[in-house]
N, C-alpha and C. Protein backbone atom coordinates (compact mmCIF):
# COMPACT_ATOMS: atom_id res chain seq x y z
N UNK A 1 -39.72 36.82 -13.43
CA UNK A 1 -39.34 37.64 -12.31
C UNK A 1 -40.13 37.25 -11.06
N UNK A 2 -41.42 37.36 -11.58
CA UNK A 2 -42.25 36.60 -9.64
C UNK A 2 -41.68 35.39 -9.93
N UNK A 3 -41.20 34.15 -10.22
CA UNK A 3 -41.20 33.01 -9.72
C UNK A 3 -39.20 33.28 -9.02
N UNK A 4 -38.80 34.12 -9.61
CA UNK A 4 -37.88 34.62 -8.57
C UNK A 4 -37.86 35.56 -7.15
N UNK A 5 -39.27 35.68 -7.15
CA UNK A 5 -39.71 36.83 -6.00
C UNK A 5 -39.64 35.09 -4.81
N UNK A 6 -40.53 34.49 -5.61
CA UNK A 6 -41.09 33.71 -5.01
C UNK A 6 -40.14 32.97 -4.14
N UNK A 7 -39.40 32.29 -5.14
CA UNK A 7 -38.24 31.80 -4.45
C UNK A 7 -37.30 32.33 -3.46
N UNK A 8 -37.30 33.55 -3.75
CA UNK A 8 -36.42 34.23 -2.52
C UNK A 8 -37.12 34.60 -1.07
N UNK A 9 -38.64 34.97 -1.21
CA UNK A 9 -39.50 34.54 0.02
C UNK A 9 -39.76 32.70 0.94
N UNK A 10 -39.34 32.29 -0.48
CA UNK A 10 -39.42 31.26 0.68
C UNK A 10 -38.43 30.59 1.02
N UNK A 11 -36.89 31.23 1.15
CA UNK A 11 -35.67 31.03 1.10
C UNK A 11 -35.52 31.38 2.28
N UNK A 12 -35.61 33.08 2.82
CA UNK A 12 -36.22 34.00 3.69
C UNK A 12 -36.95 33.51 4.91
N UNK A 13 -38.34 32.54 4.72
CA UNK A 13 -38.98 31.71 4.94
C UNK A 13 -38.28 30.64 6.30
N UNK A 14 -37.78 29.75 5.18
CA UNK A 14 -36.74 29.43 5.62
C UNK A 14 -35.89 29.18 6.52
N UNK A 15 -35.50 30.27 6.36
CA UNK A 15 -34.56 31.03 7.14
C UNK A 15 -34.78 31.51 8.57
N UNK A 16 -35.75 32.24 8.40
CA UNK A 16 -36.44 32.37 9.71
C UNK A 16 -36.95 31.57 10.62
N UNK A 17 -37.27 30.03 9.87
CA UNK A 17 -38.18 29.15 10.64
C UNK A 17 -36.81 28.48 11.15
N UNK A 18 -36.00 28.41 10.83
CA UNK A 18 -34.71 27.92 11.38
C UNK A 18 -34.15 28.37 12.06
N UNK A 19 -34.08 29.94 12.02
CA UNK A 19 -33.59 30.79 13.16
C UNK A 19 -34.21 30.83 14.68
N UNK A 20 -35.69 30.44 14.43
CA UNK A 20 -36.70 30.46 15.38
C UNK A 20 -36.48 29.23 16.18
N UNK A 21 -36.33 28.35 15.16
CA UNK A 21 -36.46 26.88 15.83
C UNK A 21 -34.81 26.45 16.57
N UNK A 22 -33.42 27.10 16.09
CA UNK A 22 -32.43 27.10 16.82
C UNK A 22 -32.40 27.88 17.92
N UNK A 23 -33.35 28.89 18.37
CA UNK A 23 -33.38 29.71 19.41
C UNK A 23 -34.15 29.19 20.22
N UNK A 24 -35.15 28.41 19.81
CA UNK A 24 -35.66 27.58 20.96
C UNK A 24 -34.96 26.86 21.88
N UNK A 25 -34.21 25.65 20.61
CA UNK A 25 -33.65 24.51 20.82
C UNK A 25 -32.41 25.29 22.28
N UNK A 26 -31.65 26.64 22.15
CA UNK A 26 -30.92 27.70 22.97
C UNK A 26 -31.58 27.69 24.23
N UNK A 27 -32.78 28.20 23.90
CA UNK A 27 -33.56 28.62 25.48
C UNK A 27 -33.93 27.20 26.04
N UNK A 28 -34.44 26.45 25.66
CA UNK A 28 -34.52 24.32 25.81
C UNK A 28 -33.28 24.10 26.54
N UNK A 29 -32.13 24.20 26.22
CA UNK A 29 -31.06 23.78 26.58
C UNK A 29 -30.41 24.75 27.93
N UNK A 30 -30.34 25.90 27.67
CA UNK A 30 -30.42 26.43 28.65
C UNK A 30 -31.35 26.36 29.70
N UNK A 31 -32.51 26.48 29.97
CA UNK A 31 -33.61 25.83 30.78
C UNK A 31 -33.06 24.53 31.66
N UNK A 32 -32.64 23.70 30.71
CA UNK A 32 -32.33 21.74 30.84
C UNK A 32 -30.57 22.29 31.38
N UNK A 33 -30.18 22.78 31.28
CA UNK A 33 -28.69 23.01 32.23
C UNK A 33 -28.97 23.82 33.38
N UNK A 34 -29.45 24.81 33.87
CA UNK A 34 -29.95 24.99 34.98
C UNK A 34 -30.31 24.33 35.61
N UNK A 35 -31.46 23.35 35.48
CA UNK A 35 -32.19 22.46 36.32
C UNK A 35 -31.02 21.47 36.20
N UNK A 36 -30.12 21.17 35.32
CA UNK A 36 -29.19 19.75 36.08
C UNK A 36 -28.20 20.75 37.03
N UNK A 37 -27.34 21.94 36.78
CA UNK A 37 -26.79 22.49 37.53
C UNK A 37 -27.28 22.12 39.23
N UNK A 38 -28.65 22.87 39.05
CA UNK A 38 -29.62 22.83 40.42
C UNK A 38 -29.45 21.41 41.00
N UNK A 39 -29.81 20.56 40.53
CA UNK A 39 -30.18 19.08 40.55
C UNK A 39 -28.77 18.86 41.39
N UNK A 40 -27.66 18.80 40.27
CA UNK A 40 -26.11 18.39 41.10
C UNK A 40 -25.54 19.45 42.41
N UNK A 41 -25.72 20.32 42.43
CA UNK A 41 -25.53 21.49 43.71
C UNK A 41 -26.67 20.78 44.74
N UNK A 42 -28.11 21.02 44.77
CA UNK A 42 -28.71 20.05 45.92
C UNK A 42 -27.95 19.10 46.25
N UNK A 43 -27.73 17.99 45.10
CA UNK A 43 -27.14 16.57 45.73
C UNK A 43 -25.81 16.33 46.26
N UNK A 44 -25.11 17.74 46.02
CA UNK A 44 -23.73 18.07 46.52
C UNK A 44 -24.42 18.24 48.07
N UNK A 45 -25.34 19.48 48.29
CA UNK A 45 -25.99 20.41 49.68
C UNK A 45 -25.96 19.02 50.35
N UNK A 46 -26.96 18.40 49.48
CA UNK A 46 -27.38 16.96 50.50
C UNK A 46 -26.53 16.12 51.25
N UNK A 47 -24.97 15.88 50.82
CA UNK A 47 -24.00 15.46 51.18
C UNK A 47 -23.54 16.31 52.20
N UNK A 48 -23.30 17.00 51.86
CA UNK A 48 -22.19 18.27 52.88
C UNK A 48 -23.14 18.30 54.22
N UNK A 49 -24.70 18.21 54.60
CA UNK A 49 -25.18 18.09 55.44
C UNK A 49 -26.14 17.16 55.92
N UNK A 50 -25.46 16.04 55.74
CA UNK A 50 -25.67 14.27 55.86
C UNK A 50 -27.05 14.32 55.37
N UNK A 51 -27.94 14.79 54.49
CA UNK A 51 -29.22 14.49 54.40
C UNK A 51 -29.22 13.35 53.43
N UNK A 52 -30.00 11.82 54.31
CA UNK A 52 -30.02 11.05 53.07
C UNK A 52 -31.33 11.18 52.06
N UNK A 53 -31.65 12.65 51.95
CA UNK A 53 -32.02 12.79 50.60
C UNK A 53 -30.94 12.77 49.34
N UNK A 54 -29.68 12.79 49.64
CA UNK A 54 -28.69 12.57 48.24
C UNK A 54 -28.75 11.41 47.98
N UNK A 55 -29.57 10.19 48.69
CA UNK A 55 -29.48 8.94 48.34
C UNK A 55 -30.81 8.59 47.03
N UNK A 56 -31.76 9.73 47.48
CA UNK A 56 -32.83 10.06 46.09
C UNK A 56 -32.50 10.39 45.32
N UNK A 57 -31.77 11.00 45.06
CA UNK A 57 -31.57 11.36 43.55
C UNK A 57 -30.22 10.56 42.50
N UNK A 58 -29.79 9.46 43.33
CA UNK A 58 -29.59 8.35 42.11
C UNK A 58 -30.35 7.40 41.85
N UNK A 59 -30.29 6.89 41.04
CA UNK A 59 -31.59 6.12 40.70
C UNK A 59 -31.78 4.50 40.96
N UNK A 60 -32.66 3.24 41.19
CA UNK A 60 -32.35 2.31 41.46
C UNK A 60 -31.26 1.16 40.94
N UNK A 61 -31.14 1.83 39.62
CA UNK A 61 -30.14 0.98 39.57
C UNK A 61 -28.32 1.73 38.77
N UNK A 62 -28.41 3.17 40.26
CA UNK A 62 -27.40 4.10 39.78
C UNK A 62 -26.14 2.99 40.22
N UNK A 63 -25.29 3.58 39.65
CA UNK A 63 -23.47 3.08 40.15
C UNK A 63 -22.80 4.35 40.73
N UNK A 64 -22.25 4.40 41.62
CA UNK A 64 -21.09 5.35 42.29
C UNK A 64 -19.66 4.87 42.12
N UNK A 65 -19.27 5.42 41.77
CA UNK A 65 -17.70 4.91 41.85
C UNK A 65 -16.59 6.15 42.41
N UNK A 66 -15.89 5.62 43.22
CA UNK A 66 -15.32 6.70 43.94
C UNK A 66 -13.82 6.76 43.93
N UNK A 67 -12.85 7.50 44.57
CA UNK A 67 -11.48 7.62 44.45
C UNK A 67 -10.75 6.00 44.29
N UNK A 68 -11.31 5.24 45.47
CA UNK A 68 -10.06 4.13 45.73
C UNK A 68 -10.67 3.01 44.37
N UNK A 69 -9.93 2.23 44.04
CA UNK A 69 -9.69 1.46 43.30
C UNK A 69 -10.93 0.09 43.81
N UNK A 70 -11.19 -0.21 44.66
CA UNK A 70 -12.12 -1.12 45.43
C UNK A 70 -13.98 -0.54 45.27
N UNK A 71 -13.96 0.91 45.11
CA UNK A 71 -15.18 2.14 45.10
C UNK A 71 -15.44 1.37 43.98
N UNK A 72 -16.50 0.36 43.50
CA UNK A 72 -17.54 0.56 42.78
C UNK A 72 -18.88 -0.37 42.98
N UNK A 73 -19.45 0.99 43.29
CA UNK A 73 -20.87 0.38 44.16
C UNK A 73 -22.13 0.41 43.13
N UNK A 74 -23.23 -0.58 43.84
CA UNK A 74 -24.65 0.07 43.42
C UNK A 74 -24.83 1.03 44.64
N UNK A 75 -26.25 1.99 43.83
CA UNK A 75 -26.59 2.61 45.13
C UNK A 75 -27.09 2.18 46.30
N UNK A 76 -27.29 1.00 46.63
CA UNK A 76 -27.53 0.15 47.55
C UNK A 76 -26.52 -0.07 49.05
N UNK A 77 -25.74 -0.36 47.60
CA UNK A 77 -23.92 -1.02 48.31
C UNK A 77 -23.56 0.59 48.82
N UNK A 78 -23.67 1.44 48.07
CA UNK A 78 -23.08 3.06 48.29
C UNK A 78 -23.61 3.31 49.54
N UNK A 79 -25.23 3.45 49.60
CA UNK A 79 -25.64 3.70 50.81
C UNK A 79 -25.05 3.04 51.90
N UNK A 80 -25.31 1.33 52.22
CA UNK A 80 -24.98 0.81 52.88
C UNK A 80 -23.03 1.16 53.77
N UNK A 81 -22.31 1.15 52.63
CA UNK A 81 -20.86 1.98 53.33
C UNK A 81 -21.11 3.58 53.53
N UNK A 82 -21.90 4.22 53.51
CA UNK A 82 -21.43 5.88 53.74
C UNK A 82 -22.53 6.42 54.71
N UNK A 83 -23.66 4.97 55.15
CA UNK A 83 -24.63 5.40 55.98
C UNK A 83 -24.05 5.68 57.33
N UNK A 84 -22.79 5.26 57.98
CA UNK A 84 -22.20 5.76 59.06
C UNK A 84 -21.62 7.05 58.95
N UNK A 85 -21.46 7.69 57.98
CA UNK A 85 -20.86 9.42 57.85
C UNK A 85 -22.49 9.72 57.77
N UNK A 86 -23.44 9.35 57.30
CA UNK A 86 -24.48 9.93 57.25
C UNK A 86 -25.38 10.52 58.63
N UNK A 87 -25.46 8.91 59.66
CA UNK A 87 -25.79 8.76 60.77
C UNK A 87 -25.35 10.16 61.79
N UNK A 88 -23.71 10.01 61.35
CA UNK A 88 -22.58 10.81 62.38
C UNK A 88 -23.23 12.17 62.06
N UNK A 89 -23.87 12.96 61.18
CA UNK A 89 -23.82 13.93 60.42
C UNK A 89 -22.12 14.49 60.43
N UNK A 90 -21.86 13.62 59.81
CA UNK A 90 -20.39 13.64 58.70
C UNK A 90 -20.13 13.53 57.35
N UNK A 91 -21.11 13.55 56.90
CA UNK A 91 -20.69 13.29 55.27
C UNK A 91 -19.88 13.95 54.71
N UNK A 92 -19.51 14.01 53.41
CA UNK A 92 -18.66 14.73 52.74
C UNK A 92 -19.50 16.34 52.01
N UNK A 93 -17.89 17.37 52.30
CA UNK A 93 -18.43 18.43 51.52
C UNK A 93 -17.67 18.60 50.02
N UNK A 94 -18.58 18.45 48.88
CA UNK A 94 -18.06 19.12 47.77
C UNK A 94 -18.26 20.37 47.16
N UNK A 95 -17.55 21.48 46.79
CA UNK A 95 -17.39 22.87 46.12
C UNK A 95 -17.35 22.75 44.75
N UNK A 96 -18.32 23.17 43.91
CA UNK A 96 -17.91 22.79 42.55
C UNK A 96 -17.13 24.28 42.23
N UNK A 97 -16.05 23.97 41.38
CA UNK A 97 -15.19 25.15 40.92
C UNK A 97 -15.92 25.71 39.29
N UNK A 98 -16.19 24.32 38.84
CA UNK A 98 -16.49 24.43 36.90
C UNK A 98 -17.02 23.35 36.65
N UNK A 99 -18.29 23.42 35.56
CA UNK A 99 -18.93 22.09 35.50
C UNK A 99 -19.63 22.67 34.07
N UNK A 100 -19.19 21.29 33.41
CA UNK A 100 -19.75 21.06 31.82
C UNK A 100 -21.06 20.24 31.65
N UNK A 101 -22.43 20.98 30.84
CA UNK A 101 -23.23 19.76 31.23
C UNK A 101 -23.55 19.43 29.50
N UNK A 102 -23.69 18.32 28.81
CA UNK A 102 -24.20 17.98 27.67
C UNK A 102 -25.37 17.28 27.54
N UNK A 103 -26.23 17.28 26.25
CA UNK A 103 -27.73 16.35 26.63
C UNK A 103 -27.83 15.89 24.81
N UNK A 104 -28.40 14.45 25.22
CA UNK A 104 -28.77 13.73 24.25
C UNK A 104 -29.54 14.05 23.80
N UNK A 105 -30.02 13.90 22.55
CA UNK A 105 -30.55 14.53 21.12
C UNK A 105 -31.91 14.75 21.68
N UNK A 106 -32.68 13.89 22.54
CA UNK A 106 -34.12 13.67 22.91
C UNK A 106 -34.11 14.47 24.28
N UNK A 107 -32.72 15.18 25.06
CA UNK A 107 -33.03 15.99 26.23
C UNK A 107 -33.42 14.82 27.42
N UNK A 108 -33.08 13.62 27.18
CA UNK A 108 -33.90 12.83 28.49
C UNK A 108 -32.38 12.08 28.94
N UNK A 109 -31.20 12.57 28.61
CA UNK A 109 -29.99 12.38 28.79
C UNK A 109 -29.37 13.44 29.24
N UNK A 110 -28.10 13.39 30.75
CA UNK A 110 -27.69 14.48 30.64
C UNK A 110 -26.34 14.07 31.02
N UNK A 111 -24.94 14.19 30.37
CA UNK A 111 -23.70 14.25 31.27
C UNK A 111 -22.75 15.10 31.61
N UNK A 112 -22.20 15.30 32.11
CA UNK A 112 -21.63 16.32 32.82
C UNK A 112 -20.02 15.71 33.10
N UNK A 113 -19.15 16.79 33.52
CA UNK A 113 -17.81 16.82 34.14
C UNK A 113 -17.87 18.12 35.13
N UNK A 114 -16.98 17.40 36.22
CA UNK A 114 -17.00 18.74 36.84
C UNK A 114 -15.23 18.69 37.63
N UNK A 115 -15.16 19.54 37.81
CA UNK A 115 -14.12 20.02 38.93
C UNK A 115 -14.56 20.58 40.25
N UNK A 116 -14.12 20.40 40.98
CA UNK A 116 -14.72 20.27 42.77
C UNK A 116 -13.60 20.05 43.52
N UNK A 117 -13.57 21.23 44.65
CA UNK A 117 -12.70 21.50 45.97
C UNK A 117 -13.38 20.18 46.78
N UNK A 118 -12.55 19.69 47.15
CA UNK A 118 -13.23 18.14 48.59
C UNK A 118 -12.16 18.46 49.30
N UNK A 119 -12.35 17.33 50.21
CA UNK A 119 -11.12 17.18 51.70
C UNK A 119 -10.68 16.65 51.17
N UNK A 120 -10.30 16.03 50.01
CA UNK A 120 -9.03 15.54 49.27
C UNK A 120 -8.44 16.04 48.34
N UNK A 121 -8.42 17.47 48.21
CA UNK A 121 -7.71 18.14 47.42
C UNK A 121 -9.15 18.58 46.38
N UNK A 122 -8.47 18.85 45.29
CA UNK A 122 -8.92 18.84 43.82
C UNK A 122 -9.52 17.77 43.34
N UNK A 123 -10.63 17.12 43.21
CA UNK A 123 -11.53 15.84 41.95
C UNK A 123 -11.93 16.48 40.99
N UNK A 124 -11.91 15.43 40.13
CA UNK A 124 -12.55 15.62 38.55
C UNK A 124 -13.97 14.42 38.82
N UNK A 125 -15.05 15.23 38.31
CA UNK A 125 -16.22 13.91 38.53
C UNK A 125 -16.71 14.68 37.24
N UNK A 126 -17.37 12.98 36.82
CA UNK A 126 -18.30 13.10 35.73
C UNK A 126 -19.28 12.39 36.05
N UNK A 127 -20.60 12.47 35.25
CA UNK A 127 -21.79 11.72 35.70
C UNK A 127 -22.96 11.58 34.29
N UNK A 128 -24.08 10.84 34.66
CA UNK A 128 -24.48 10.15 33.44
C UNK A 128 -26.28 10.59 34.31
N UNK A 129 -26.60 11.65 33.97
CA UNK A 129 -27.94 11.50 34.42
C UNK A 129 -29.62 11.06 33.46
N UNK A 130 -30.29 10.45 33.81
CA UNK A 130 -31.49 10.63 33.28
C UNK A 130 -32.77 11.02 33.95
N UNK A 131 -33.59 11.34 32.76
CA UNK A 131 -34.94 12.25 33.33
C UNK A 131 -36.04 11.11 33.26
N UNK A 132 -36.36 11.57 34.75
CA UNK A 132 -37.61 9.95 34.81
C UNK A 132 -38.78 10.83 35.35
N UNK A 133 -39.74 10.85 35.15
CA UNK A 133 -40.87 11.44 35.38
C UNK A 133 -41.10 13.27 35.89
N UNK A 134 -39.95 13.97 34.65
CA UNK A 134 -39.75 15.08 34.56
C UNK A 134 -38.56 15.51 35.51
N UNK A 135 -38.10 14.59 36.26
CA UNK A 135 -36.92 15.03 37.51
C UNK A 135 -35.97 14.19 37.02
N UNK A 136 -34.61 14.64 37.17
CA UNK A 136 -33.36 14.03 37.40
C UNK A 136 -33.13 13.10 37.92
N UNK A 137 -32.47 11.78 37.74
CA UNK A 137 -32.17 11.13 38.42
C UNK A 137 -30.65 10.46 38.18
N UNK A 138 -29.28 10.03 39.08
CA UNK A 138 -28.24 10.24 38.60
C UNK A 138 -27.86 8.35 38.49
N UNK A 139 -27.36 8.28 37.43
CA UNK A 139 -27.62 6.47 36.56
C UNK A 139 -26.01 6.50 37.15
N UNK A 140 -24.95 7.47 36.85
CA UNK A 140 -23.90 7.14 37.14
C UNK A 140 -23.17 8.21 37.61
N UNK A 141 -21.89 8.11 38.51
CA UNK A 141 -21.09 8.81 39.06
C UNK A 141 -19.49 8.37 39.25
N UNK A 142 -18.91 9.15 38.66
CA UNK A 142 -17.18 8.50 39.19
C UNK A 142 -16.50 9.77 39.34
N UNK A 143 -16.21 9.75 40.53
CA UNK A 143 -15.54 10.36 41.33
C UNK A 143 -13.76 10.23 40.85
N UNK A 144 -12.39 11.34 41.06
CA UNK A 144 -11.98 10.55 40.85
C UNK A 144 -10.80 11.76 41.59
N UNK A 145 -9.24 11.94 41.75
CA UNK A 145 -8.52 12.66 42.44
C UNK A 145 -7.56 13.35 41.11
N UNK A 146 -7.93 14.54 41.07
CA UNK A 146 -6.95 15.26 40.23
C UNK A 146 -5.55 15.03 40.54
N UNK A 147 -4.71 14.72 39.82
CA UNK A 147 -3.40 14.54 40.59
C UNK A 147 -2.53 14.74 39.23
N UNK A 148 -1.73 16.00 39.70
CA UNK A 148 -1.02 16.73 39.04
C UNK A 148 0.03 15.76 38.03
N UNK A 149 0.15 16.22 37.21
CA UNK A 149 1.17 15.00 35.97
C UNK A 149 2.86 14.94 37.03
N UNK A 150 3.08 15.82 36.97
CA UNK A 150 4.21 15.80 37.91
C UNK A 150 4.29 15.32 39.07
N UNK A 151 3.38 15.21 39.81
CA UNK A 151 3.66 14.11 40.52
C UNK A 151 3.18 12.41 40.85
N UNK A 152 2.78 12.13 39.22
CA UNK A 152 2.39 10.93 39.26
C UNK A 152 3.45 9.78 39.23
N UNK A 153 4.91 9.93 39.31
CA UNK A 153 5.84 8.61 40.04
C UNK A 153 5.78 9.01 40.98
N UNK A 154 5.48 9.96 41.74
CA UNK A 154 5.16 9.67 43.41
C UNK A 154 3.80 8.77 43.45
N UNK A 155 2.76 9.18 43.43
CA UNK A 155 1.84 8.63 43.38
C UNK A 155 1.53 6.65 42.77
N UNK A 156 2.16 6.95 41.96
CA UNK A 156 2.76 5.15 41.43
C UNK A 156 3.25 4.40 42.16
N UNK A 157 4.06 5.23 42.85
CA UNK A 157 4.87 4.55 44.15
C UNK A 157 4.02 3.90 45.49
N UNK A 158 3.00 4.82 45.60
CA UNK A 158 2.16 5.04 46.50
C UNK A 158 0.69 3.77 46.33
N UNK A 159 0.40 3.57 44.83
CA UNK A 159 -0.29 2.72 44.50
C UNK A 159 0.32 1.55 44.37
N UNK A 160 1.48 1.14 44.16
CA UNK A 160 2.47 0.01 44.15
C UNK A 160 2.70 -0.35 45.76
N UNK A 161 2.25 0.17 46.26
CA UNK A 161 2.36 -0.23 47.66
C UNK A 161 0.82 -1.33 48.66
N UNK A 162 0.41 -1.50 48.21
CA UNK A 162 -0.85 -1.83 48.10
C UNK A 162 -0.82 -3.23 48.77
């Protein structure tokens, strides 16, 4: 009978240390989606009011890729074409509507999808961030134009024109 006590305390045991340690891993993750939330809203702010601080927070050897078919930059090349909306204080404003963020097993990975109001309607962007000396930094970005199923032989038409 005790070596059945026994066993069921440390079943119990267990149990608890697992419950404890998935509620962490909860509050960890939650914590680590806030701060990328934060992270992508600044670097949105930073855009919408030409600060080339949005040019900090991709990383040296981030990629941007954007609506047109020709859009795929380093952040170098990125800066270099969008430093005249920057100059103008013109840059672009994005609204995020809904945004998914996921993280690699070690938390030093983060990617995301989002949906976002622009001056071009509706985009879908996703992105590929990593954590470099406790801060965010964004490795990748592609931008891209929601465009309704129904009217994609218009749109075909429109890219066939090229």
């Amino acid at each position: 009978m005790r070596n059945n006590t026994n066993i069921y305390i440390l079943v119990v045991l267990i149990f608890l240390m697992n419950s404890v340690i998935a509620q962490k891993q909860q509050t960890t993750d939650s914590v680590l989606t806030i701060s990328v939330n934060q992270f992508i809203d600044e670097w949105h702010s930073n855009a919408a009011a030409a600060d080339v601080k949005y040019f900090d927070k991709i990383s040296k050897d981030g990629i941007y890729i954007g609506t047109d078919a020709t859009e795929l930059w380093t952040k170098d090349e990125f800066y270099l074409w969008s430093k005249k909306y920057f100059d103008h204080g013109d840059a672009w404003s994005f609204t995020t509507i809904e945004r998914n963020v996921y993280f690699s097993d070690d938390r030093q990975y983060a990617w995301f999808d989002e949906l976002l109001e622009t001056n071009m309607g509706i985009c879908r962007a996703s992105g590929v961030l990593k954590k470099s000396k406790k801060i965010w930094e964004i490795e990748h970005y592609h931008l891209s134009l929601a465009i309704p199923n129904e009217s994609m032989d218009e749109v075909k038409k429109i890219i066939g024109q090229r």
